[in-house]
C-alpha atoms as a PDB file:
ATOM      1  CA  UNK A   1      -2.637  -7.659 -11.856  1.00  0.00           C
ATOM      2  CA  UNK A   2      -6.105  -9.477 -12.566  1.00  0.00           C
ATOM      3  CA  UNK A   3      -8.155  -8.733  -9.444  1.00  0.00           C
ATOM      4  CA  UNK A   4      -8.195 -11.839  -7.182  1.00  0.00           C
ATOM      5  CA  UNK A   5     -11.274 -11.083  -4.604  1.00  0.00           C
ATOM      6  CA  UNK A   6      -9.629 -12.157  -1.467  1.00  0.00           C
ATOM      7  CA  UNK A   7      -6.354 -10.340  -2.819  1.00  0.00           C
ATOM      8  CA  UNK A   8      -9.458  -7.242  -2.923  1.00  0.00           C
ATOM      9  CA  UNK A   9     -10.447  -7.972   0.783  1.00  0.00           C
ATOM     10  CA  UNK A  10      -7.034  -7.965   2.191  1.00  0.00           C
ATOM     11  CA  UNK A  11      -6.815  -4.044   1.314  1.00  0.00           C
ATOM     12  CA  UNK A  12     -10.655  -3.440   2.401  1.00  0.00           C
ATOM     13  CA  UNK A  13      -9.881  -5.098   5.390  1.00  0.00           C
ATOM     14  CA  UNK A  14      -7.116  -3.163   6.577  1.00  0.00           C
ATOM     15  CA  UNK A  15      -8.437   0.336   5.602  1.00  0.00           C
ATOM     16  CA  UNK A  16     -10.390   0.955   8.687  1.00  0.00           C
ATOM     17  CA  UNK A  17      -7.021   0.668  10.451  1.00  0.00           C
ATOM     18  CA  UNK A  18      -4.479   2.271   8.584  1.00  0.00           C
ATOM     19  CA  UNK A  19      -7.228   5.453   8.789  1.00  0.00           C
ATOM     20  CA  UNK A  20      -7.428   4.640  12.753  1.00  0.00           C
ATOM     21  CA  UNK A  21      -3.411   4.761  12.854  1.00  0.00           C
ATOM     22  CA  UNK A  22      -3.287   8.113  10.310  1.00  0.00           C
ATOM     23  CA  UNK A  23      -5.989  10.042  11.985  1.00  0.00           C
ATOM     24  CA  UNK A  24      -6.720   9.171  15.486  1.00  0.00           C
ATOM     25  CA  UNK A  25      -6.127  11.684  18.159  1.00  0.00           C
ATOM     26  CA  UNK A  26      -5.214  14.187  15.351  1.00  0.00           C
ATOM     27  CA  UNK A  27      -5.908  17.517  16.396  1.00  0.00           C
ATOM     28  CA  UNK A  28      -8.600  19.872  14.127  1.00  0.00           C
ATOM     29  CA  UNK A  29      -6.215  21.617  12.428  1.00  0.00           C
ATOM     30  CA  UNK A  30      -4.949  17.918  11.189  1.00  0.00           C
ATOM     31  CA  UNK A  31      -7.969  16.318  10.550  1.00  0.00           C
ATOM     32  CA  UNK A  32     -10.176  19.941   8.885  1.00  0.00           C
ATOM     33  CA  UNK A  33      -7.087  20.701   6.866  1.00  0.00           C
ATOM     34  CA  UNK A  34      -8.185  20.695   3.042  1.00  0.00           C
ATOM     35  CA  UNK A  35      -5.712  21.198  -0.447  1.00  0.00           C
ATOM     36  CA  UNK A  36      -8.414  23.502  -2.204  1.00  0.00           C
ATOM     37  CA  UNK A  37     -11.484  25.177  -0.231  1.00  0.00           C
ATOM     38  CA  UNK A  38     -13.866  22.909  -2.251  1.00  0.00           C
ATOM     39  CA  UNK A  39     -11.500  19.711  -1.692  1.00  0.00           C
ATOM     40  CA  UNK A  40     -12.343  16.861   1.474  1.00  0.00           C
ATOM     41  CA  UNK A  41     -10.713  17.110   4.292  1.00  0.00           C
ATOM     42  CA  UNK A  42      -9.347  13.695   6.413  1.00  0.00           C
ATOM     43  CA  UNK A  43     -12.497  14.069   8.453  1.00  0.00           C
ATOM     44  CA  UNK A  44     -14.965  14.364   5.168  1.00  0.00           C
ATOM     45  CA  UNK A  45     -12.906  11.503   3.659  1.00  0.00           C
ATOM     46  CA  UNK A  46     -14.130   9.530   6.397  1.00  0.00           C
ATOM     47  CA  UNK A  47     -17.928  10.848   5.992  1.00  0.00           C
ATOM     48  CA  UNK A  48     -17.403   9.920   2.444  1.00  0.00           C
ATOM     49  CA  UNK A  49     -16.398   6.352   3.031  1.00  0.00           C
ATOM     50  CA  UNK A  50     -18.884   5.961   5.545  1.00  0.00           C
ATOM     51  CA  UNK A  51     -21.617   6.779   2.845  1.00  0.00           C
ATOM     52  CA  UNK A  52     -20.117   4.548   0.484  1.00  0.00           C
ATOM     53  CA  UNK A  53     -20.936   1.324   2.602  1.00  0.00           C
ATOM     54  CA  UNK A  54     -23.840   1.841   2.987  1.00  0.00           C
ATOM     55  CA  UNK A  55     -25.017   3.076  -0.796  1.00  0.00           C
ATOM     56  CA  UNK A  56     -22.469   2.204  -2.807  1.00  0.00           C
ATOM     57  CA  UNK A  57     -20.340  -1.115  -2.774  1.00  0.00           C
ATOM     58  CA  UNK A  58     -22.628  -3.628  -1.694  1.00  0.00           C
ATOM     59  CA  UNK A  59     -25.971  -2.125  -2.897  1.00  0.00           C
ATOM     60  CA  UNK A  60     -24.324  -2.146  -6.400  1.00  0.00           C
ATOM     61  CA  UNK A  61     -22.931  -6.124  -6.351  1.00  0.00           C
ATOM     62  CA  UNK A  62     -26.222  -6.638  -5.519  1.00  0.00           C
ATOM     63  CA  UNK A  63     -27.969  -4.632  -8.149  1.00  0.00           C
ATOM     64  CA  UNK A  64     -25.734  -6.935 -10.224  1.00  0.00           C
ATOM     65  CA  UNK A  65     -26.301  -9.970  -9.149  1.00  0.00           C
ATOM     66  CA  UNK A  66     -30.023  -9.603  -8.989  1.00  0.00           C
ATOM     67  CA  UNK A  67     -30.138  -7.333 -12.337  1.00  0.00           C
ATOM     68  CA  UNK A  68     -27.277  -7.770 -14.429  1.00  0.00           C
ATOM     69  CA  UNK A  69     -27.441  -4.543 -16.805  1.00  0.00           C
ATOM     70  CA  UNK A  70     -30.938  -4.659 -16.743  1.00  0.00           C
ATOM     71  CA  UNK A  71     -31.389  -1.965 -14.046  1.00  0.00           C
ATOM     72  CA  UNK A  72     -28.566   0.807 -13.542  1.00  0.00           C
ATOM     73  CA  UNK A  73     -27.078   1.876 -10.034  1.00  0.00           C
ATOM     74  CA  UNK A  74     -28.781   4.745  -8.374  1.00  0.00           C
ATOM     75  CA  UNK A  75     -26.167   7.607  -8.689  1.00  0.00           C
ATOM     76  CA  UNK A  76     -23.975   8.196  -6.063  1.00  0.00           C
ATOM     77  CA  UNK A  77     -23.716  11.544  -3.990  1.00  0.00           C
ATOM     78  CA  UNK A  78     -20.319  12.428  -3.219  1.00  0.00           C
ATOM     79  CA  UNK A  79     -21.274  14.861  -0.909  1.00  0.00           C
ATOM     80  CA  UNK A  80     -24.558  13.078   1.357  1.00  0.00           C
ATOM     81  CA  UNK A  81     -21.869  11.926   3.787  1.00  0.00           C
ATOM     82  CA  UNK A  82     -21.866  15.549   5.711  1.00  0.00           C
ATOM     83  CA  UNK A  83     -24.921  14.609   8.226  1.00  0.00           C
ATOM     84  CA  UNK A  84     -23.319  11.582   8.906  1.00  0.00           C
ATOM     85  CA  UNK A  85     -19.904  13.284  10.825  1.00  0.00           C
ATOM     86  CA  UNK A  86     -21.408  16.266  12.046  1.00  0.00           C
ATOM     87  CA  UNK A  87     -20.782  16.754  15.805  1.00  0.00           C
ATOM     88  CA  UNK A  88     -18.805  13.370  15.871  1.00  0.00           C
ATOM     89  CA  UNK A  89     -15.744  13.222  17.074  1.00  0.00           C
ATOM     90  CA  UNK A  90     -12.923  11.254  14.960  1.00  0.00           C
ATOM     91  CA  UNK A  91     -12.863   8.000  17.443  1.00  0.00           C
ATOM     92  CA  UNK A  92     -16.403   8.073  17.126  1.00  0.00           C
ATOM     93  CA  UNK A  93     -16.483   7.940  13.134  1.00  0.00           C
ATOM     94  CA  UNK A  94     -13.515   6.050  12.910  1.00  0.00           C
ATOM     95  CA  UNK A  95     -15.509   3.307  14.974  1.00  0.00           C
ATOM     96  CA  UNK A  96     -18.902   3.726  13.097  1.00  0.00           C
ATOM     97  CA  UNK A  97     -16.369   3.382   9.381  1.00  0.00           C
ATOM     98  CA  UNK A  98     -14.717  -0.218  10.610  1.00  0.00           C
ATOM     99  CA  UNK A  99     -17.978  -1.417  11.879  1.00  0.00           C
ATOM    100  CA  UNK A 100     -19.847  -0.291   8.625  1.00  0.00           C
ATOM    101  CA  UNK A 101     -16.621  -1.875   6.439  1.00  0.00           C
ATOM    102  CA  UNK A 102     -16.989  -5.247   8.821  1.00  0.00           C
ATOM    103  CA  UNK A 103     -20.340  -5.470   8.243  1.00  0.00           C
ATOM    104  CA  UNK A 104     -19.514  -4.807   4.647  1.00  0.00           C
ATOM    105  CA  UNK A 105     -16.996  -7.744   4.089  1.00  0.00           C
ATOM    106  CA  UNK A 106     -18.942  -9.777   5.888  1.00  0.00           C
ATOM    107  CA  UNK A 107     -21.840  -9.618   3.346  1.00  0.00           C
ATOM    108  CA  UNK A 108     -19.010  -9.950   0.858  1.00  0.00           C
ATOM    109  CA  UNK A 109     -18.159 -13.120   2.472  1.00  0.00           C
ATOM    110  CA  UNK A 110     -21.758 -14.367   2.884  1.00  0.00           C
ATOM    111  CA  UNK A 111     -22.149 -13.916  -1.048  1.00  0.00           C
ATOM    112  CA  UNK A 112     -19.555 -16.319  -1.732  1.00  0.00           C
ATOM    113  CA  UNK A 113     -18.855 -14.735  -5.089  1.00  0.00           C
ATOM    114  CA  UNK A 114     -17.097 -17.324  -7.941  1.00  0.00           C
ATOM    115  CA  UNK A 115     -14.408 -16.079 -10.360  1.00  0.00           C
ATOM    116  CA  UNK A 116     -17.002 -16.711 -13.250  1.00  0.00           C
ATOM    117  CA  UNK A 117     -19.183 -14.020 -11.483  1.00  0.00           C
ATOM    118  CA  UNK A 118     -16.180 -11.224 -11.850  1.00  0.00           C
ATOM    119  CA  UNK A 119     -17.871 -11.019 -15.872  1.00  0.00           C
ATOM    120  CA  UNK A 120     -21.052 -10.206 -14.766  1.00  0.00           C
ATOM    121  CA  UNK A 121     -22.177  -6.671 -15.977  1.00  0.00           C
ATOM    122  CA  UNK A 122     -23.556  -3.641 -14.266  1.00  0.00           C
ATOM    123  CA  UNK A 123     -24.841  -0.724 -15.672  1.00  0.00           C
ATOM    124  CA  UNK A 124     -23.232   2.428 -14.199  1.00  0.00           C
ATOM    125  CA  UNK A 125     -25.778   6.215 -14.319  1.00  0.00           C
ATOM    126  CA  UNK A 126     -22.925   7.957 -15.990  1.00  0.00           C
ATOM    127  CA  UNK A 127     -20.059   5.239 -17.007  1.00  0.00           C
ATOM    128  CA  UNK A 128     -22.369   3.087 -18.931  1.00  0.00           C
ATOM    129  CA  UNK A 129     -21.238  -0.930 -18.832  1.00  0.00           C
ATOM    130  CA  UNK A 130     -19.205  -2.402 -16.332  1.00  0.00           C
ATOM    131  CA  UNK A 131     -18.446  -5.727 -14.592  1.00  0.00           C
ATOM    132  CA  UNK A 132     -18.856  -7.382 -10.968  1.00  0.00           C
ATOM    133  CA  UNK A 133     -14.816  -7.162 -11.247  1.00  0.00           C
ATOM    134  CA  UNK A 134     -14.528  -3.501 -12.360  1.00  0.00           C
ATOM    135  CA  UNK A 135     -16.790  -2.283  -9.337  1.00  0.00           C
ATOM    136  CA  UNK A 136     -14.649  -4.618  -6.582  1.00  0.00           C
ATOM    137  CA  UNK A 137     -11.426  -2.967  -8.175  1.00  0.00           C
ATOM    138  CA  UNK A 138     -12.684   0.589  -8.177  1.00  0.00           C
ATOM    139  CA  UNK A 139     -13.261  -0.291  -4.426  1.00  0.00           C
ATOM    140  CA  UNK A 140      -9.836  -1.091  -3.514  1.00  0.00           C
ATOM    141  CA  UNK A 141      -8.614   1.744  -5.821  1.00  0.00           C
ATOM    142  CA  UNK A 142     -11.281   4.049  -4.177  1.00  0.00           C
ATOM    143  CA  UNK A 143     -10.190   3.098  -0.553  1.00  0.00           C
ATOM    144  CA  UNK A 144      -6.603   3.502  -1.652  1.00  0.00           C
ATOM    145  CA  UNK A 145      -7.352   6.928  -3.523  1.00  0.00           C
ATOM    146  CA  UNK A 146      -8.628   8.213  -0.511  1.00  0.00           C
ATOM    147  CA  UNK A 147      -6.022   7.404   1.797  1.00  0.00           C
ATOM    148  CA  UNK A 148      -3.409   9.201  -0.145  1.00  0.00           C
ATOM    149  CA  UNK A 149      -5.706  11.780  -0.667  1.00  0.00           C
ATOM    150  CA  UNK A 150      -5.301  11.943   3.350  1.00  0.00           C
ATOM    151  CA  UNK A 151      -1.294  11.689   3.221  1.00  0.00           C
ATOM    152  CA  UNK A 152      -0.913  14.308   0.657  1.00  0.00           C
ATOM    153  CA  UNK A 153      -3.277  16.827   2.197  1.00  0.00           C
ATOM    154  CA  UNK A 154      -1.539  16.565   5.697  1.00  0.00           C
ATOM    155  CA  UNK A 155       1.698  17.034   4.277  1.00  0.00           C
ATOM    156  CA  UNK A 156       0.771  19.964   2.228  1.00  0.00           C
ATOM    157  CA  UNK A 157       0.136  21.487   5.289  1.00  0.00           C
ATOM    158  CA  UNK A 158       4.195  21.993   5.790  1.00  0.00           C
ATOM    159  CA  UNK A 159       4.636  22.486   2.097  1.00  0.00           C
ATOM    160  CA  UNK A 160       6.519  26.039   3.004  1.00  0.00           C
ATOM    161  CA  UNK A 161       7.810  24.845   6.014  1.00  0.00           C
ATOM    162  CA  UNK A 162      10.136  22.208   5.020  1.00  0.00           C
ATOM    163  CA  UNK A 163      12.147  25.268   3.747  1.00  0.00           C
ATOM    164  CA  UNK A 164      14.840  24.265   1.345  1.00  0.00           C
ATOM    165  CA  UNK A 165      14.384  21.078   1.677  1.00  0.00           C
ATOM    166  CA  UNK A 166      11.294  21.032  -0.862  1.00  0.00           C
ATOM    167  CA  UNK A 167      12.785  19.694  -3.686  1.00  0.00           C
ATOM    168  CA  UNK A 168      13.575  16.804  -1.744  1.00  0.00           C
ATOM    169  CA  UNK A 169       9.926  16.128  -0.904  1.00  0.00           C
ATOM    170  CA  UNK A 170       8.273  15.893  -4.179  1.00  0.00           C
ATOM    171  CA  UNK A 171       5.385  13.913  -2.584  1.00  0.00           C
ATOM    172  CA  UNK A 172       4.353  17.755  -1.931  1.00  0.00           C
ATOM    173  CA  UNK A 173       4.472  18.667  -5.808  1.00  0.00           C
END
């Protein structure tokens, strides 16, 4: 599939709720539960979104459109989301994500990107040359990434539960 931007913002849009609907009122044990000690947890995966709108996606269209490959993104920390959750509850940074993502698709919107734009190139710190339309992709892939990232986590938390029937669950493998 050829990325179609408003095919893009129907996914971006509704990521804010299907995290509301997977994690809200979640107890700790839900929401801190991790596959590997050094892995995110549902909660981080939020943090980590969070920092992504407001360094990531947009900063780098613009650096784009402004720049072209002429000046490269500024690298992205995976982990500089951690101040952002701590002492917040999960309502609270589930509200603070949708209104950063709104305010993210709205500038989006307000940029009223054309298909010919899609071929414009970026220059990524580590990746090297990419386009307008590789960066919106990786977005929707990201956001999408991350939310099974979420699913598969919880789930391995009954990986030895579900008993015999494991080799019926191979989402857990």
């Amino acid at each position: 599939m050829q990325l179609q931007i408003n095919q893009a913002v129907e996914v971006l849009t509704q990521t804010p709720a299907v995290l509301d609907a997977l994690l809200r009122g979640k107890s700790p044990a839900w929401l801190n539960s991790r596959a590997a000690p050094e892995a995110f947890s549902p909660i981080d995966v939020i943090g980590h979104l969070m920092h992504g709108e407001m360094t990531d996606w947009i900063p780098r269209i613009q650096i784009i459109l402004d720049h072209q490959a002429t000046k490269a993104f500024d690298p992205f920390d995976r982990f500089a989301f951690q101040p952002l959750i701590a002492g917040k509850s999960v309502e609270e940074l589930l509200a603070e994500f949708a209104e950063l993502r709104r305010q993210s698709l709205q500038t989006l919107r307000d940029l009223n990107l054309q298909p010919h734009q899609l071929t414009l190139p970026g220059l990524h710190p580590e990746l090297g040359p990419v386009t307008l339309a590789n960066l919106l992709a990786t977005w929707v892939v990201h956001d999408l990434g991350h939310i099974s990232q979420i699913m598969k986590t919880m789930a391995g938390e009954y990986r030895d539960a579900v008993g015999p029937w494991r080799p019926y669950v191979t989402f857990l493998d």
